[in-house]
Structure formats: structure tokens, C-alpha cells
N, C-alpha and C. Protein backbone atom coordinates (compact mmCIF):
# COMPACT_ATOMS: atom_id res chain seq x y z
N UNK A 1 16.27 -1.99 3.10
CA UNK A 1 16.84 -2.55 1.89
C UNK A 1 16.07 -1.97 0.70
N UNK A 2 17.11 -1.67 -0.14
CA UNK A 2 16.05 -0.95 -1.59
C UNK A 2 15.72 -2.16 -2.41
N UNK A 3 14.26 -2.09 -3.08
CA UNK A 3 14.04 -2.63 -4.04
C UNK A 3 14.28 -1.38 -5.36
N UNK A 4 12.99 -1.33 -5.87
CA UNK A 4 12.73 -1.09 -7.24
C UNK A 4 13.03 0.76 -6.72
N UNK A 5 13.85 1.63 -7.71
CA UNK A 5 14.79 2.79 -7.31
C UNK A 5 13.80 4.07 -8.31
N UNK A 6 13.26 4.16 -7.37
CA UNK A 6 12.13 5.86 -8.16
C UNK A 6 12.88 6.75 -8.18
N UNK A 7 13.77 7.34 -7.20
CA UNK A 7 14.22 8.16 -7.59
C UNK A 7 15.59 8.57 -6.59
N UNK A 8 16.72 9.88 -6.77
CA UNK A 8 17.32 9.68 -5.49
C UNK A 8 16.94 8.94 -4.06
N UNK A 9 16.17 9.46 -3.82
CA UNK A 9 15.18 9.56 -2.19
C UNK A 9 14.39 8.60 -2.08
N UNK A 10 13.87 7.94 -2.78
CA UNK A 10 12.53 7.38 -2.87
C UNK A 10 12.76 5.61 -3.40
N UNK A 11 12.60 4.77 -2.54
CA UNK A 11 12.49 3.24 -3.19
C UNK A 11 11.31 2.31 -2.73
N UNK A 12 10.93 1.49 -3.62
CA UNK A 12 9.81 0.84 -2.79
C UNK A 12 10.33 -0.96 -3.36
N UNK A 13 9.87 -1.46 -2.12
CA UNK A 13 10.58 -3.10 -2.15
C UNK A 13 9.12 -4.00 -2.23
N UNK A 14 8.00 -3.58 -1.76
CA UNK A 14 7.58 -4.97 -1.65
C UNK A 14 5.70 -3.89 -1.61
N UNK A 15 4.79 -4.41 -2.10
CA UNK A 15 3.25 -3.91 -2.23
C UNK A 15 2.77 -5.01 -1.56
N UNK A 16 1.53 -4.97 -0.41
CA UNK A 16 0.98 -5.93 0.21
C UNK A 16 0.14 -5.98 0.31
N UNK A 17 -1.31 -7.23 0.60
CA UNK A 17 -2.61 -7.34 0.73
C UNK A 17 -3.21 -8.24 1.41
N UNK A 18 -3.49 -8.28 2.02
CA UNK A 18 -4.19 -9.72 3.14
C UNK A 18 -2.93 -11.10 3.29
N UNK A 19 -2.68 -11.73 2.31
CA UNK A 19 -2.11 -12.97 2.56
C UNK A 19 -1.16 -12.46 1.31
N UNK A 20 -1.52 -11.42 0.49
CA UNK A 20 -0.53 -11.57 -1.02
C UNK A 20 0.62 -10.60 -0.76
N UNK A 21 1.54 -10.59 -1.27
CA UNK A 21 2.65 -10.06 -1.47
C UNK A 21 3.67 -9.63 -2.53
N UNK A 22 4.01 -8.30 -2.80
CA UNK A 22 4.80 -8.15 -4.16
C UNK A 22 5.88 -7.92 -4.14
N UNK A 23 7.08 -8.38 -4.68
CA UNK A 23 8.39 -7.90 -3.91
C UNK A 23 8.88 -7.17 -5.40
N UNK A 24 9.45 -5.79 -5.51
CA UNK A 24 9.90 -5.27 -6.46
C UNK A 24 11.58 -4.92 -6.41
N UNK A 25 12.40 -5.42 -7.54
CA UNK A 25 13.60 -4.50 -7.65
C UNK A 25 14.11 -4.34 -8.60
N UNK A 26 14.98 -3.45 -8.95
CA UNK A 26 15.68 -3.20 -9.92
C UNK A 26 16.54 -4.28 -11.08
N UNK A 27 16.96 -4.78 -10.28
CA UNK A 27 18.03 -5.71 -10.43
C UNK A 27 17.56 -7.85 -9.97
N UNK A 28 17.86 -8.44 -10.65
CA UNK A 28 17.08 -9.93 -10.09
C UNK A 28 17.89 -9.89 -9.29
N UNK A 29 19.01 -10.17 -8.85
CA UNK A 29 20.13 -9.87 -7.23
C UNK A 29 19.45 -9.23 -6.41
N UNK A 30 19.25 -8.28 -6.56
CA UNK A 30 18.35 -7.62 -5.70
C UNK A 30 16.92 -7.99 -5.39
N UNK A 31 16.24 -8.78 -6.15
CA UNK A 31 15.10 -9.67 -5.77
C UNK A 31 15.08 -10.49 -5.36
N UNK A 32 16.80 -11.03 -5.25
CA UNK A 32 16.73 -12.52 -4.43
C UNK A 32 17.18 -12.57 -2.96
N UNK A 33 18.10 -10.89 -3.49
CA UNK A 33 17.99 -10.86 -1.87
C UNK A 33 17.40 -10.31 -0.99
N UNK A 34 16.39 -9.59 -1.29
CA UNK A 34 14.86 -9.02 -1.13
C UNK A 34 14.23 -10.36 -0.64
N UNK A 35 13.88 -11.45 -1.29
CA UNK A 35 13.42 -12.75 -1.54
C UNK A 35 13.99 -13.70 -0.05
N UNK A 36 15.47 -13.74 0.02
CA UNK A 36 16.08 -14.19 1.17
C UNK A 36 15.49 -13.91 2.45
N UNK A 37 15.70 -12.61 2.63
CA UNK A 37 15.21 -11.33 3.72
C UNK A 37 14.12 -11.98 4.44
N UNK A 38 12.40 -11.89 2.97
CA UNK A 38 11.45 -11.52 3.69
C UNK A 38 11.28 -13.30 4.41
N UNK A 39 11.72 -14.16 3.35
CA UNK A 39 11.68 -15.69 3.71
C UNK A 39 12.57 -16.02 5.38
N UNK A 40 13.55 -15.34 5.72
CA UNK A 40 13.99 -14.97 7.19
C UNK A 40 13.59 -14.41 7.84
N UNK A 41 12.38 -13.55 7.89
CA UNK A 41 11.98 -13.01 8.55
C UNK A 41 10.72 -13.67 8.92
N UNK A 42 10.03 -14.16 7.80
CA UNK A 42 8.48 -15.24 7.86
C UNK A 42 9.24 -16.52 8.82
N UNK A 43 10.13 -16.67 8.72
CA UNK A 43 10.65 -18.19 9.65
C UNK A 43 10.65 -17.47 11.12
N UNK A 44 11.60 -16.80 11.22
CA UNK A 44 11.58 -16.27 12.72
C UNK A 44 10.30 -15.64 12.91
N UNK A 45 9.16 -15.71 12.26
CA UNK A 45 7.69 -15.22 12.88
C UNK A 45 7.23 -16.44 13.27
N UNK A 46 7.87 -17.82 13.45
CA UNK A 46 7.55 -19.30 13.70
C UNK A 46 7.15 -19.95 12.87
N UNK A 47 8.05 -20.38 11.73
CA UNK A 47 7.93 -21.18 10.37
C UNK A 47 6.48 -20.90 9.40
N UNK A 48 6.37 -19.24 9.03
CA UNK A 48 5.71 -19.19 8.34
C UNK A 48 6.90 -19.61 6.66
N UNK A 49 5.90 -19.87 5.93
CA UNK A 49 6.52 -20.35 4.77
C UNK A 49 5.87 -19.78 3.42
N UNK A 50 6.82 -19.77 2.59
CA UNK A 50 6.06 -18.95 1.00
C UNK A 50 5.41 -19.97 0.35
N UNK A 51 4.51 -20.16 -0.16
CA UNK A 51 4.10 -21.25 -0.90
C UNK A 51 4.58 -21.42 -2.46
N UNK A 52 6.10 -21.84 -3.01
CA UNK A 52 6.16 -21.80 -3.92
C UNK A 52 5.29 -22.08 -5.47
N UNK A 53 4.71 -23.12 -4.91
CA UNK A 53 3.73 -23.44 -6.04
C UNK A 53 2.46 -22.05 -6.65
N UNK A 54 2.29 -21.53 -5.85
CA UNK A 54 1.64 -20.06 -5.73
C UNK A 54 2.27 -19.15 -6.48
N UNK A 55 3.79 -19.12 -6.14
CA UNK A 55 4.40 -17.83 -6.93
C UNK A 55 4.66 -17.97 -7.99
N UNK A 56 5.00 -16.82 -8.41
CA UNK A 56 4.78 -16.87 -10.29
C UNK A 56 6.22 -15.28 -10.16
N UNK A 57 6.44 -14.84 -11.05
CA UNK A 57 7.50 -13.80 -11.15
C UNK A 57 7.63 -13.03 -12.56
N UNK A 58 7.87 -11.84 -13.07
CA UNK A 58 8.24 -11.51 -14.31
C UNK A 58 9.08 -10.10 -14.24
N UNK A 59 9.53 -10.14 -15.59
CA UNK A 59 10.35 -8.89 -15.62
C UNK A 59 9.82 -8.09 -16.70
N UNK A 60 9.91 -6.46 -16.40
CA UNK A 60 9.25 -5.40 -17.31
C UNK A 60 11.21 -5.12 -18.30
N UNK A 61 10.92 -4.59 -19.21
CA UNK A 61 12.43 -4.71 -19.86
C UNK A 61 12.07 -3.48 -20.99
N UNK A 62 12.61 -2.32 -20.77
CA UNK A 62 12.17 -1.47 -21.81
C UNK A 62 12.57 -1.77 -23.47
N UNK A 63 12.13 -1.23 -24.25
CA UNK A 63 12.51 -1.28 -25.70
C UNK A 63 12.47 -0.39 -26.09
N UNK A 64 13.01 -0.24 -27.16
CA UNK A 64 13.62 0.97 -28.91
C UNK A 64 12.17 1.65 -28.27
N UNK A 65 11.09 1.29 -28.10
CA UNK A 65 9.75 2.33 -28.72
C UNK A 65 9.53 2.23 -27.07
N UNK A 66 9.71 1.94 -25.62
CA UNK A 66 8.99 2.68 -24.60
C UNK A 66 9.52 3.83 -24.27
């Protein structure tokens, strides 16, 4: 599944680290269903769960001057 779109060839969805996790995409649709995915996949690993209170989220949004 594509997240965030570098280039023809090239996409990256999600950066990871011990317990942390980054999910990237283009589009918020596409982060939620990025978002769906990895939350189905943590259940069928035997009810692992995201800790909402933990997550936090933002969007980069270019402007006139980037």
C-alpha cells in the first residue's frame, strides 16, 4: 500500500523505532487507510492495540514561498 509518493517508483508508508511508529501519506484517505491496515494487522498479532491517547498527527501544506 502507498503512503507518502517520492517519486514514480519509490513510496514510503510508515518510519519505525522500538515501540514508536510513523505512518506517512499523501492524502488523509490515504492515512486512514494506512491507519485501518496497520490497526488489523496489530489485532491479528493477538489484540495488540494503538494507544490513542499517545497519538498526536499533523499535516505539512506547502505555501506561495516553499
Amino acid at each position: 500500500m502507498k503512503g507518502y509518493v517520492i517519486d514514480e517508483s519509490h513510496s514510503l508508508s510508515a518510519l519505525t523505532f522500538a515501540d514508536d511508529l510513523i505512518v506517512l501519506a499523501t492524502t488523509n484517505d490515504t492515512g486512514q487507510r494506512l491507519l485501518r491496515h496497520i490497526e488489523s494487522y496489530l489485532n491479528n498479532l493477538g489484540g495488540v492495540r494503538i494507544a490513542a491517547v499517545k497519538c498526536t498527527s499533523f499535516e505539512i501544506r506547502p505555501t506561495k514561498d516553499s
